[in-house]
PDB file of N, CA and C in Angstrom:
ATOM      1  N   UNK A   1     142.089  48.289  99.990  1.00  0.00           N
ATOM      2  CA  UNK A   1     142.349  49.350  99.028  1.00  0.00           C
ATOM      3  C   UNK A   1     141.708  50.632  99.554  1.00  0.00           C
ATOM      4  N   UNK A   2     142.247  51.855  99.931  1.00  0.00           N
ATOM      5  CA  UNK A   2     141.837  52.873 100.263  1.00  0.00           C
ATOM      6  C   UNK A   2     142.074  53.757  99.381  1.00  0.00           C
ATOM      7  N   UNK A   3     140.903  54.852  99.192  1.00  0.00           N
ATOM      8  CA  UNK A   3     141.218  55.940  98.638  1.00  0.00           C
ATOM      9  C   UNK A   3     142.610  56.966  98.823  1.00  0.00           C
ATOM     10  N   UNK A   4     142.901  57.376  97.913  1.00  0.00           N
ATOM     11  CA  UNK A   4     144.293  58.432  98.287  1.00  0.00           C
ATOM     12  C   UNK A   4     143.766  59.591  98.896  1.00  0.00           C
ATOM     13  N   UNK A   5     144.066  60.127  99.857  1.00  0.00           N
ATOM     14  CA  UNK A   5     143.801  61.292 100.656  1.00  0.00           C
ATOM     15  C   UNK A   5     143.499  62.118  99.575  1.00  0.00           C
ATOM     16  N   UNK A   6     144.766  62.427  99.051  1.00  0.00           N
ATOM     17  CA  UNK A   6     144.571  63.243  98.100  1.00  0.00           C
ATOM     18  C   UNK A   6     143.516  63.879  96.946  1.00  0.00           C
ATOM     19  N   UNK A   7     142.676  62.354  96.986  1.00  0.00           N
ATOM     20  CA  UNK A   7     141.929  62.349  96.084  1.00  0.00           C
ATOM     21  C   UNK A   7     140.712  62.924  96.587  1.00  0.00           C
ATOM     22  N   UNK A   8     140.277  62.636  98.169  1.00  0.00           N
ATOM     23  CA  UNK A   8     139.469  63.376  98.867  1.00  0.00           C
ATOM     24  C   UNK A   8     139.612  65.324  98.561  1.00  0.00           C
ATOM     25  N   UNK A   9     140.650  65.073  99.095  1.00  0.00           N
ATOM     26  CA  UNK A   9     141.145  67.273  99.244  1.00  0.00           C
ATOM     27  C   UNK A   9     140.823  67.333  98.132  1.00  0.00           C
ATOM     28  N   UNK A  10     141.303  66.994  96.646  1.00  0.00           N
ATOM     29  CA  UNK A  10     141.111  67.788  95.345  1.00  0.00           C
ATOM     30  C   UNK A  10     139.175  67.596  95.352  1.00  0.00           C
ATOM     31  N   UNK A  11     138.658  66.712  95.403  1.00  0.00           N
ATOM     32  CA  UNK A  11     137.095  66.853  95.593  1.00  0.00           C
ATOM     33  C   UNK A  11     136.642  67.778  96.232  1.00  0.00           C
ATOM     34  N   UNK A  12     137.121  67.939  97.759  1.00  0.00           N
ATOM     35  CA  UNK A  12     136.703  69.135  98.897  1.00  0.00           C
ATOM     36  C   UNK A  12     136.953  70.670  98.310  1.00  0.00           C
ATOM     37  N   UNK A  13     138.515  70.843  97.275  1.00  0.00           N
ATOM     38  CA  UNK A  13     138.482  71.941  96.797  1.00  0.00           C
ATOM     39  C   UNK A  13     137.860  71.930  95.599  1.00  0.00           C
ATOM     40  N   UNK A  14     137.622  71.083  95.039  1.00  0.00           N
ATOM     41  CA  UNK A  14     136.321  71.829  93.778  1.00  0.00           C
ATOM     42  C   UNK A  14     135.077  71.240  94.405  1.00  0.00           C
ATOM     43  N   UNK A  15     134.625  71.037  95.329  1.00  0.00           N
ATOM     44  CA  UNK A  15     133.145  71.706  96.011  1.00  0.00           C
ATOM     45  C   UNK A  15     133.170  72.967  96.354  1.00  0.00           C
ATOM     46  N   UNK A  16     134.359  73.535  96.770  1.00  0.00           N
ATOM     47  CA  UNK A  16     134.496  74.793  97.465  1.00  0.00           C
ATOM     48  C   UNK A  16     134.723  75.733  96.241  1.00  0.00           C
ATOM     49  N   UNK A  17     134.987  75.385  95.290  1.00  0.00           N
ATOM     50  CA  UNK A  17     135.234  76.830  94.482  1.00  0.00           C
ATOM     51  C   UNK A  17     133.561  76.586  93.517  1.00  0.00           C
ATOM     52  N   UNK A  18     132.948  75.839  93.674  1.00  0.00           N
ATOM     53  CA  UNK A  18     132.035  76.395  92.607  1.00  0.00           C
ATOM     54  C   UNK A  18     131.121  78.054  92.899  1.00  0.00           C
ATOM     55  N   UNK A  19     131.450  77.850  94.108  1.00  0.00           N
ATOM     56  CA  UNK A  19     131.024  79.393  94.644  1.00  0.00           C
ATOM     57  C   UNK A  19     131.825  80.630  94.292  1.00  0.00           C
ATOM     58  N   UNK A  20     133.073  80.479  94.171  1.00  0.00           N
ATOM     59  CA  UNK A  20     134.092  81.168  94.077  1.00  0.00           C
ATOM     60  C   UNK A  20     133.739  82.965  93.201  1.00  0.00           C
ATOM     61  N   UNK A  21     133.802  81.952  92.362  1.00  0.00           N
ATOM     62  CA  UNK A  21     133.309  83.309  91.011  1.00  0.00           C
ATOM     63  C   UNK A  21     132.817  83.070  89.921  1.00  0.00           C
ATOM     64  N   UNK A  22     132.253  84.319  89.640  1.00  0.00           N
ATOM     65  CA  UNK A  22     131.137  83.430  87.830  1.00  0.00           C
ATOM     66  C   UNK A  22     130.765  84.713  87.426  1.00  0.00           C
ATOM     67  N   UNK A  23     129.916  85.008  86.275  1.00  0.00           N
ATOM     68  CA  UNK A  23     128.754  85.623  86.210  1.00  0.00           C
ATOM     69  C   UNK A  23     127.424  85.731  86.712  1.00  0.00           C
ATOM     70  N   UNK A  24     127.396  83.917  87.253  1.00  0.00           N
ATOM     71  CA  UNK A  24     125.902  84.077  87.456  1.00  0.00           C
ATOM     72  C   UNK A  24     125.987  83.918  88.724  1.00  0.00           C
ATOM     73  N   UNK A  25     125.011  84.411  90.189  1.00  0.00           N
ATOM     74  CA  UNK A  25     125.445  85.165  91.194  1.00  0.00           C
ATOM     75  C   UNK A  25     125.891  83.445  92.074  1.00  0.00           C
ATOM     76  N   UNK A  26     126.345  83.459  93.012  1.00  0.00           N
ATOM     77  CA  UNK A  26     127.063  82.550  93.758  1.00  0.00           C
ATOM     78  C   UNK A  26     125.961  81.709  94.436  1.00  0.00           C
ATOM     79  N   UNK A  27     124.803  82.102  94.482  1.00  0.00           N
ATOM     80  CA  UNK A  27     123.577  81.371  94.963  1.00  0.00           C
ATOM     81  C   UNK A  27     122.972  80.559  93.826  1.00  0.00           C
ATOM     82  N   UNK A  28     123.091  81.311  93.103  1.00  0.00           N
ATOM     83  CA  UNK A  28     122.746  80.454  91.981  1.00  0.00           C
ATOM     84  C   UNK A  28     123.854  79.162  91.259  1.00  0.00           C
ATOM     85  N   UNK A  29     124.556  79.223  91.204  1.00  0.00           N
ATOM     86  CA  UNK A  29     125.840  78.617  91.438  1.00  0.00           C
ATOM     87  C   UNK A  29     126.048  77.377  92.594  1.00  0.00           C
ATOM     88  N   UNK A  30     125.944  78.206  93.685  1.00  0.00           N
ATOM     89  CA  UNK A  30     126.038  76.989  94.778  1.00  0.00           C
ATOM     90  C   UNK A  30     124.110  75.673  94.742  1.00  0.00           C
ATOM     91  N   UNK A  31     123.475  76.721  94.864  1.00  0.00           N
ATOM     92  CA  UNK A  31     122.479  75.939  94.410  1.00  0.00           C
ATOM     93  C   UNK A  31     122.032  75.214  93.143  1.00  0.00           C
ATOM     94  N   UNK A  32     122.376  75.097  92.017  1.00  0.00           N
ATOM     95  CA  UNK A  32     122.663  74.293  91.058  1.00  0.00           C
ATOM     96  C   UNK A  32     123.749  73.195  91.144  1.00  0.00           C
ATOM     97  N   UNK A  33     124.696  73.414  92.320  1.00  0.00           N
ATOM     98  CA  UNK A  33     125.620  72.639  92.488  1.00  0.00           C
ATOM     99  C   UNK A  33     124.335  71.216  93.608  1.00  0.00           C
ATOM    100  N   UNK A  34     123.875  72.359  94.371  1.00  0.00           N
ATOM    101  CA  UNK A  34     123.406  71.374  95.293  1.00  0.00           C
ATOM    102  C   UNK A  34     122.319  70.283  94.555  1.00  0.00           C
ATOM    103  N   UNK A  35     121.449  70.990  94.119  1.00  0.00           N
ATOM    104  CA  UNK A  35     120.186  70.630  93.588  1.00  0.00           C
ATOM    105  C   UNK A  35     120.692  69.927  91.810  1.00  0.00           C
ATOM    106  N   UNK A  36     121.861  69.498  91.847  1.00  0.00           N
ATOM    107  CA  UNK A  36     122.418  68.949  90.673  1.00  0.00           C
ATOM    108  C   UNK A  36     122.610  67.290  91.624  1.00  0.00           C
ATOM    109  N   UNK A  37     123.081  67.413  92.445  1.00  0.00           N
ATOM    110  CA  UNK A  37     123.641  66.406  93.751  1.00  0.00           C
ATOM    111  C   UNK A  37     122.406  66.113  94.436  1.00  0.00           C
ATOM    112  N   UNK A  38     121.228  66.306  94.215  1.00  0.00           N
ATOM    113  CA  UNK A  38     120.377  65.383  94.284  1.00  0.00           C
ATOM    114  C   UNK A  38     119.271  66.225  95.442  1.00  0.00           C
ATOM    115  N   UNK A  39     120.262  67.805  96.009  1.00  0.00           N
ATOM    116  CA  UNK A  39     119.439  67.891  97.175  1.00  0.00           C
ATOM    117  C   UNK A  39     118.347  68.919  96.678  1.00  0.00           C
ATOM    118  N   UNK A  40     117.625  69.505  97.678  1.00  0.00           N
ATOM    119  CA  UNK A  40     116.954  70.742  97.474  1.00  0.00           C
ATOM    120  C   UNK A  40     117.697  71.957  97.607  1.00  0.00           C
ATOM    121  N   UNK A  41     117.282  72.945  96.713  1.00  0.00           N
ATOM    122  CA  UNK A  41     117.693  74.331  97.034  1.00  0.00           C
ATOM    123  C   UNK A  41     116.858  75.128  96.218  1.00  0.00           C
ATOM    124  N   UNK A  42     116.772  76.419  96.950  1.00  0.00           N
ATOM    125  CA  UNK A  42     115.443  77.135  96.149  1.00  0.00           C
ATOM    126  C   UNK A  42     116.535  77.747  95.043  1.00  0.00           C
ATOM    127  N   UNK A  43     115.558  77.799  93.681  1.00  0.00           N
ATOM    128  CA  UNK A  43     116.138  78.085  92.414  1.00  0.00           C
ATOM    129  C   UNK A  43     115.173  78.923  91.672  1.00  0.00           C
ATOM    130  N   UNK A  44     115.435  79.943  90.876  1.00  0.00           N
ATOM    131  CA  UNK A  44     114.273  80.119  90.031  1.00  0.00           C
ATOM    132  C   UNK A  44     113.948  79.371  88.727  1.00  0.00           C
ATOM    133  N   UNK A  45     112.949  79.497  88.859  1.00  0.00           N
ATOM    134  CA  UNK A  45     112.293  78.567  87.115  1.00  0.00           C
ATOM    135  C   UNK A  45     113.078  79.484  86.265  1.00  0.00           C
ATOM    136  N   UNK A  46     113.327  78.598  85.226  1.00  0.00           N
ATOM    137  CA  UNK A  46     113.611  77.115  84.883  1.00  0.00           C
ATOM    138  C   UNK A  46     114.806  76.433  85.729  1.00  0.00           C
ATOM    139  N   UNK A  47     115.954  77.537  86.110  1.00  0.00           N
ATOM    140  CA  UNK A  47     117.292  76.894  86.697  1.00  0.00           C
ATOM    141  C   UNK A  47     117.204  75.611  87.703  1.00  0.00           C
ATOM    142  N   UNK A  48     115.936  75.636  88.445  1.00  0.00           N
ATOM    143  CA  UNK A  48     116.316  74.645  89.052  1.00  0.00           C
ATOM    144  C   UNK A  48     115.627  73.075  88.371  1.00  0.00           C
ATOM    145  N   UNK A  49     115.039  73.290  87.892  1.00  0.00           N
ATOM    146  CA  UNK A  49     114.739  72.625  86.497  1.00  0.00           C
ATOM    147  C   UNK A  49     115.898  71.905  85.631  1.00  0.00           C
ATOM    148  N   UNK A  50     116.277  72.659  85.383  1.00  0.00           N
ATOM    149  CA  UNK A  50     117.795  72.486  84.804  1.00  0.00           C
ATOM    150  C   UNK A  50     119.124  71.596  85.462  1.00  0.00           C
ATOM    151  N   UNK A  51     119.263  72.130  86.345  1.00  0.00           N
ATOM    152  CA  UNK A  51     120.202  71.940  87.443  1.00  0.00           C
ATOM    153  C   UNK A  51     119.511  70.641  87.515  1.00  0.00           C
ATOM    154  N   UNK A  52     118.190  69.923  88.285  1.00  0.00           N
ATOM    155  CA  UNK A  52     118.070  68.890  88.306  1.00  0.00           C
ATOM    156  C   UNK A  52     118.104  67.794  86.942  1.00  0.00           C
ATOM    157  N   UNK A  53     117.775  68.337  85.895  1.00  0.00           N
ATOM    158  CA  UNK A  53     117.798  66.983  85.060  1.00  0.00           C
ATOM    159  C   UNK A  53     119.395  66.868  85.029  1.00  0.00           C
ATOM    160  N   UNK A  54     120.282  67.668  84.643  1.00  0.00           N
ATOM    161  CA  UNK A  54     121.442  67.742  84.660  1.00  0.00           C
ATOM    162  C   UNK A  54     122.429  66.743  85.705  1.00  0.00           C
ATOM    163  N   UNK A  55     121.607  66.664  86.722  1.00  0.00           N
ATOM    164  CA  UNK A  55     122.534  65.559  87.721  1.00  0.00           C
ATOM    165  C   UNK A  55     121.475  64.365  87.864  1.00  0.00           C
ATOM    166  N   UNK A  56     120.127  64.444  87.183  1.00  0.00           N
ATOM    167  CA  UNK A  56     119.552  63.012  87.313  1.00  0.00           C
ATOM    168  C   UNK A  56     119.590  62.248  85.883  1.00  0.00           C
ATOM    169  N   UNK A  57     119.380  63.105  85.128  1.00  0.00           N
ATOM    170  CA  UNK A  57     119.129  62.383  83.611  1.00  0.00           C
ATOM    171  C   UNK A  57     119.459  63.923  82.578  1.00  0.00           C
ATOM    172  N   UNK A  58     121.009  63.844  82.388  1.00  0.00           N
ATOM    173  CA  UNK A  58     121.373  64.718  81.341  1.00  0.00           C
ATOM    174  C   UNK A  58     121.049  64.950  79.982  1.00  0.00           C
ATOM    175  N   UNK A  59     120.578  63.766  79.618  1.00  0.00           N
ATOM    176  CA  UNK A  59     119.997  63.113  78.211  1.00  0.00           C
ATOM    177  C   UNK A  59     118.791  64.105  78.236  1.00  0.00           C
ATOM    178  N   UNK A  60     117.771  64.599  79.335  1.00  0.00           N
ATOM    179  CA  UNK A  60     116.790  65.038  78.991  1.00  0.00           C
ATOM    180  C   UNK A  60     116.672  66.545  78.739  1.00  0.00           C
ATOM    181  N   UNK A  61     117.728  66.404  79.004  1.00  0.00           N
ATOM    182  CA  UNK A  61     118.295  68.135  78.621  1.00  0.00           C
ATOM    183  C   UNK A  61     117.652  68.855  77.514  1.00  0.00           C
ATOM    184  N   UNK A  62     117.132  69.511  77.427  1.00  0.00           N
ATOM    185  CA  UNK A  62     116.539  70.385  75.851  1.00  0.00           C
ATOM    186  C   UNK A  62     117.452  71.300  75.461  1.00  0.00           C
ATOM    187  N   UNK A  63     117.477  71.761  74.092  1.00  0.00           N
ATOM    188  CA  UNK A  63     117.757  72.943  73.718  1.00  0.00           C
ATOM    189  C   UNK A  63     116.730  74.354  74.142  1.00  0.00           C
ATOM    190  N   UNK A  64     115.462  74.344  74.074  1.00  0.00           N
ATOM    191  CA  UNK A  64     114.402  74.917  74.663  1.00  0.00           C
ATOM    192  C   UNK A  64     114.880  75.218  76.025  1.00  0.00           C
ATOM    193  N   UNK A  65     114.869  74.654  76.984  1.00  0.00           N
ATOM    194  CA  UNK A  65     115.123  74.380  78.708  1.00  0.00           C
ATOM    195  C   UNK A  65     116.646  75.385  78.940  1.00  0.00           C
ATOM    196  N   UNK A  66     117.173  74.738  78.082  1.00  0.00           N
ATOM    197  CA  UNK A  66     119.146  75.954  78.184  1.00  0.00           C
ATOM    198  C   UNK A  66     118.029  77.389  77.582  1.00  0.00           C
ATOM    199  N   UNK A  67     117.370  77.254  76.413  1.00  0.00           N
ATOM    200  CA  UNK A  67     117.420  78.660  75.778  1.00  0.00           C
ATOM    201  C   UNK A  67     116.391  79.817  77.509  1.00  0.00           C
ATOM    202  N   UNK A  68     115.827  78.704  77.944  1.00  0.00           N
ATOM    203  CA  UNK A  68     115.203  79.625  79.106  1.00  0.00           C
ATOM    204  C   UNK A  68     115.816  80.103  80.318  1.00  0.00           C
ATOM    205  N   UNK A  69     116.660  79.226  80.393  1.00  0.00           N
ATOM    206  CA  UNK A  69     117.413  79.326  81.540  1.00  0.00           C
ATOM    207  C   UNK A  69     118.740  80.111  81.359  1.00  0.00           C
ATOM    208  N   UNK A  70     118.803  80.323  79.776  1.00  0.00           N
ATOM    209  CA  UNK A  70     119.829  81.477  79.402  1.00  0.00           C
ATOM    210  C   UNK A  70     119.264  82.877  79.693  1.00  0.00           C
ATOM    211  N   UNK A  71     117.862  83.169  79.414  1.00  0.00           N
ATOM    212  CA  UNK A  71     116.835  83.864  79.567  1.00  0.00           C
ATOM    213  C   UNK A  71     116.857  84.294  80.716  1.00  0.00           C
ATOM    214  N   UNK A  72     116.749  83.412  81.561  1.00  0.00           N
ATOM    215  CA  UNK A  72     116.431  83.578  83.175  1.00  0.00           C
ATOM    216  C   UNK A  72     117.406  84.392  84.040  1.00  0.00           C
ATOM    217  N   UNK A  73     118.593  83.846  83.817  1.00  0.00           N
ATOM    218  CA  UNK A  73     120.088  84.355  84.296  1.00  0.00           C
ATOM    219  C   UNK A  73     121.018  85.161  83.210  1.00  0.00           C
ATOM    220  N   UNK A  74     120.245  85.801  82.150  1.00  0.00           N
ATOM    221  CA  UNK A  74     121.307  86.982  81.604  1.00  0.00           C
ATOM    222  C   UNK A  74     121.724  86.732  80.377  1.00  0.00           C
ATOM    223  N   UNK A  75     122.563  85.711  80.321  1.00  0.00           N
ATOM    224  CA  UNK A  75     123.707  85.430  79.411  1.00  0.00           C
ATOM    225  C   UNK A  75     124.007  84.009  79.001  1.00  0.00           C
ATOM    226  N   UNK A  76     124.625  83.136  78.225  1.00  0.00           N
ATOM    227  CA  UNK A  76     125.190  81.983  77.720  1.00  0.00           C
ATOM    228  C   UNK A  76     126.039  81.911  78.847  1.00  0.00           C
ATOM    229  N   UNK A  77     126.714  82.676  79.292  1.00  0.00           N
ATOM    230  CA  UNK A  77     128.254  82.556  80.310  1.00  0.00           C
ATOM    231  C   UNK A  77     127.593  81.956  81.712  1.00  0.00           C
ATOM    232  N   UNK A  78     126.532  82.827  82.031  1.00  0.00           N
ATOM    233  CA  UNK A  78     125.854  82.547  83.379  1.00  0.00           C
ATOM    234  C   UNK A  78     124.779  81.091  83.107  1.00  0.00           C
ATOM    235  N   UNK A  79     124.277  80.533  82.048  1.00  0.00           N
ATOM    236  CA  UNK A  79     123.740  79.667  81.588  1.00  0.00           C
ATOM    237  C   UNK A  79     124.856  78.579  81.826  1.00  0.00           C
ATOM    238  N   UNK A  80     125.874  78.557  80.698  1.00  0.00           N
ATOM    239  CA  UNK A  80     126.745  77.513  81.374  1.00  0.00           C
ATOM    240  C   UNK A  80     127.229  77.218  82.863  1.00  0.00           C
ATOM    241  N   UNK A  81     127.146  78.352  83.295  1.00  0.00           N
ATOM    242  CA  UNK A  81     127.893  78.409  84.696  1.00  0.00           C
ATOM    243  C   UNK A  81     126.761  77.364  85.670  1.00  0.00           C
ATOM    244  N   UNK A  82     125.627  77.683  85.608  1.00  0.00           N
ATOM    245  CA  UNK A  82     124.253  76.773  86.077  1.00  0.00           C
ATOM    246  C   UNK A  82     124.552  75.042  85.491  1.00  0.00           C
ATOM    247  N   UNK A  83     124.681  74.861  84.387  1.00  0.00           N
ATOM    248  CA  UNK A  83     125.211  73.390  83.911  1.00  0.00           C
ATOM    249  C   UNK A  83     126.158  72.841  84.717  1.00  0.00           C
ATOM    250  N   UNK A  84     127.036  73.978  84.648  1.00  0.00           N
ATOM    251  CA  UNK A  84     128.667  73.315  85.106  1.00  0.00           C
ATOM    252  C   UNK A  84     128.095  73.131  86.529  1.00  0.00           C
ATOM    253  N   UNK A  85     127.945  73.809  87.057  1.00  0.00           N
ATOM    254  CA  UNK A  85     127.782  73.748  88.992  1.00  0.00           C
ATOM    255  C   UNK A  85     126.633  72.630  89.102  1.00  0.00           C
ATOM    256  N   UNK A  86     125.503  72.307  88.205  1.00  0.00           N
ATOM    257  CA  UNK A  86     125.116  71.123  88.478  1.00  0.00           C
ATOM    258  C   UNK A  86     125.695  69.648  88.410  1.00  0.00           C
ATOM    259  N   UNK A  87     126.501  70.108  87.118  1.00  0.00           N
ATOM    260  CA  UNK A  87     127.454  68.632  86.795  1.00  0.00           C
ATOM    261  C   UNK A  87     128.428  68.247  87.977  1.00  0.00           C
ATOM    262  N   UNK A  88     128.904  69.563  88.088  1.00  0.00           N
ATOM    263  CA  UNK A  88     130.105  69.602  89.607  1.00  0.00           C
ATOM    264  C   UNK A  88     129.125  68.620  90.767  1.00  0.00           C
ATOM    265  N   UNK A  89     128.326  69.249  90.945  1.00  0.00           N
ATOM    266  CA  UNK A  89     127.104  68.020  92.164  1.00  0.00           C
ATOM    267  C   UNK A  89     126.761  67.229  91.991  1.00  0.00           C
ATOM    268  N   UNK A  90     126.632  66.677  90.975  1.00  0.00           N
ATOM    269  CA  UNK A  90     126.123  65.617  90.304  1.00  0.00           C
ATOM    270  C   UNK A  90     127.360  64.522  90.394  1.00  0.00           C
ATOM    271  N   UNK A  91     128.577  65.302  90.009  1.00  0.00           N
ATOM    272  CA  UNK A  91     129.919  64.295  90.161  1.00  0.00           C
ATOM    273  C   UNK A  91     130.184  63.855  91.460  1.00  0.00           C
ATOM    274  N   UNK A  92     130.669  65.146  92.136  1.00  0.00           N
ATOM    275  CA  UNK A  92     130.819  65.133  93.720  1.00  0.00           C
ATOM    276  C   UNK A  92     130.006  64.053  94.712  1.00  0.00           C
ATOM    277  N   UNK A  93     128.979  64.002  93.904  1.00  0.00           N
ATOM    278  CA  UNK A  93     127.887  62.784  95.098  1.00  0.00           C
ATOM    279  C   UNK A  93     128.149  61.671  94.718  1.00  0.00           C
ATOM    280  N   UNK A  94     127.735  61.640  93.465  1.00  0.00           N
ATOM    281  CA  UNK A  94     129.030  60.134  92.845  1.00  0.00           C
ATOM    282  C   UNK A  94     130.124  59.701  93.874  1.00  0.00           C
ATOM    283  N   UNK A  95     131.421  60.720  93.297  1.00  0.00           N
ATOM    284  CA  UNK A  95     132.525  60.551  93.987  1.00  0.00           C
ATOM    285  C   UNK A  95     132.208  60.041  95.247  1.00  0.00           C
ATOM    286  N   UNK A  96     131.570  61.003  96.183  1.00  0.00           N
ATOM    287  CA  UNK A  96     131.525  60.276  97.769  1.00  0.00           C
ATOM    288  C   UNK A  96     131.144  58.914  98.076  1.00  0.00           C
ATOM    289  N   UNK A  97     130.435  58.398  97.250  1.00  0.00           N
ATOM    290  CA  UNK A  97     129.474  57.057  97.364  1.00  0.00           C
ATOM    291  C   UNK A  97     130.712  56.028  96.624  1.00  0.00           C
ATOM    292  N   UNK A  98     131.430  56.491  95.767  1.00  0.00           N
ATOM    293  CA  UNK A  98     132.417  55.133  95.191  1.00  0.00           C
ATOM    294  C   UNK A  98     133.260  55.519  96.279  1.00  0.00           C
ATOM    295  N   UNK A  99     133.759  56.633  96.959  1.00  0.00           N
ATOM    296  CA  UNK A  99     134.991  56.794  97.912  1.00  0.00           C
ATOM    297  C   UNK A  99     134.228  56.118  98.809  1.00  0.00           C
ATOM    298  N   UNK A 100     133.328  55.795  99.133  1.00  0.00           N
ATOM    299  CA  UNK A 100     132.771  54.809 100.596  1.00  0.00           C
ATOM    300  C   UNK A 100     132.900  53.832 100.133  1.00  0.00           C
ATOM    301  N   UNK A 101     132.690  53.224  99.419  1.00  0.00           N
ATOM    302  CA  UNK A 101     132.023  52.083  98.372  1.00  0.00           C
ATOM    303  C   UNK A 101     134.014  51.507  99.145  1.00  0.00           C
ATOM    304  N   UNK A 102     134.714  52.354  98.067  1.00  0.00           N
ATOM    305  CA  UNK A 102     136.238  51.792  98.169  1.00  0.00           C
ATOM    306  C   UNK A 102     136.654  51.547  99.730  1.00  0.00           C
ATOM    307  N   UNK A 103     136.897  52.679 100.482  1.00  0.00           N
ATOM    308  CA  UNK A 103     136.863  52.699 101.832  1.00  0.00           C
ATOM    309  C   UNK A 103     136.697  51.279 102.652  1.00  0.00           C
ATOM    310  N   UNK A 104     135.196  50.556 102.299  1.00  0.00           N
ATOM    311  CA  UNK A 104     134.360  49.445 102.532  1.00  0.00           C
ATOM    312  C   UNK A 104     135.203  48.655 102.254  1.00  0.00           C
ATOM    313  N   UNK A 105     135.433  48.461 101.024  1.00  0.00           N
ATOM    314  CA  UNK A 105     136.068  47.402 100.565  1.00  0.00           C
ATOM    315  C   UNK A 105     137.112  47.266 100.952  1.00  0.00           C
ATOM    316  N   UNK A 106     137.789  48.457 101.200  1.00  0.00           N
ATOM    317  CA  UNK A 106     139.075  48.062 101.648  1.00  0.00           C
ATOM    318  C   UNK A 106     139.410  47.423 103.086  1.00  0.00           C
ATOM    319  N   UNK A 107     138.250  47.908 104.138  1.00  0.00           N
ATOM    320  CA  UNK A 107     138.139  47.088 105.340  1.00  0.00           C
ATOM    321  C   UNK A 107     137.803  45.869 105.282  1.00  0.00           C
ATOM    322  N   UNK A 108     137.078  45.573 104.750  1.00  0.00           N
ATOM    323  CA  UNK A 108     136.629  43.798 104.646  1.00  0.00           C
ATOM    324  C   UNK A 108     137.839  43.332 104.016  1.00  0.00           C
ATOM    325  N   UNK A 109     138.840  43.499 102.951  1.00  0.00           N
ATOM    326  CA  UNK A 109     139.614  43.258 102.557  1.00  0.00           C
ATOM    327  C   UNK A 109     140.676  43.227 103.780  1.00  0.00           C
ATOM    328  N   UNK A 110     140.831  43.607 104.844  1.00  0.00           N
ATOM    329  CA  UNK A 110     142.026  43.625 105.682  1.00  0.00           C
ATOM    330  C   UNK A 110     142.106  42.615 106.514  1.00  0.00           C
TER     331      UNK A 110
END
């Protein structure tokens, strides 16, 4: 059983657009994406704060923690935008690890 190509490219293009455009600046953005996905990237307090519980343990999310990190970056718009680009990394690393996972299986299977 192999993954559909396809299913790869649509992943590759929404890694690539979380940079694209936002309110909140594209570094901040790409790095909430990263540091959502488990890696490092320099962030300012609270965002990267944020960005990490968001792709390790979403549950621990505060209302407090959003209200600072709304604080931090401007606006609600640029606040969500930090959520979303962590969730986006948070998915994306997922994704790669079941697309191997499948990949695997599908060779031993042949």
């Amino acid at each position: 059983m192999a993954v559909d190509e396809s299913h790869d490219v649509l992943a590759d293009r929404l890694r690539s657009r979380v940079g694209d455009s936002g309110t909140a600046s594209e570094a901040i953005r790409e790095g909430a994406s990263t540091v959502g996905a488990g890696h490092e990237a320099e962030l300012p307090f609270p965002v990267g704060d944020l960005a990490r519980l968001v792709g390790s343990a979403s549950s621990r999310v505060t209302d407090a923690l959003v209200a600072d990190v709304r604080e931090a970056v401007g606006s609600e718009v640029a606040a969500f935008e930090v959520i979303l680009s962590a969730s986006v990394g948070a998915g994306l690393v997922r994704w790669d690890v079941a697309s191997r996972v499948i990949e695997e299986a599908g060779r031993e299977a042949s």
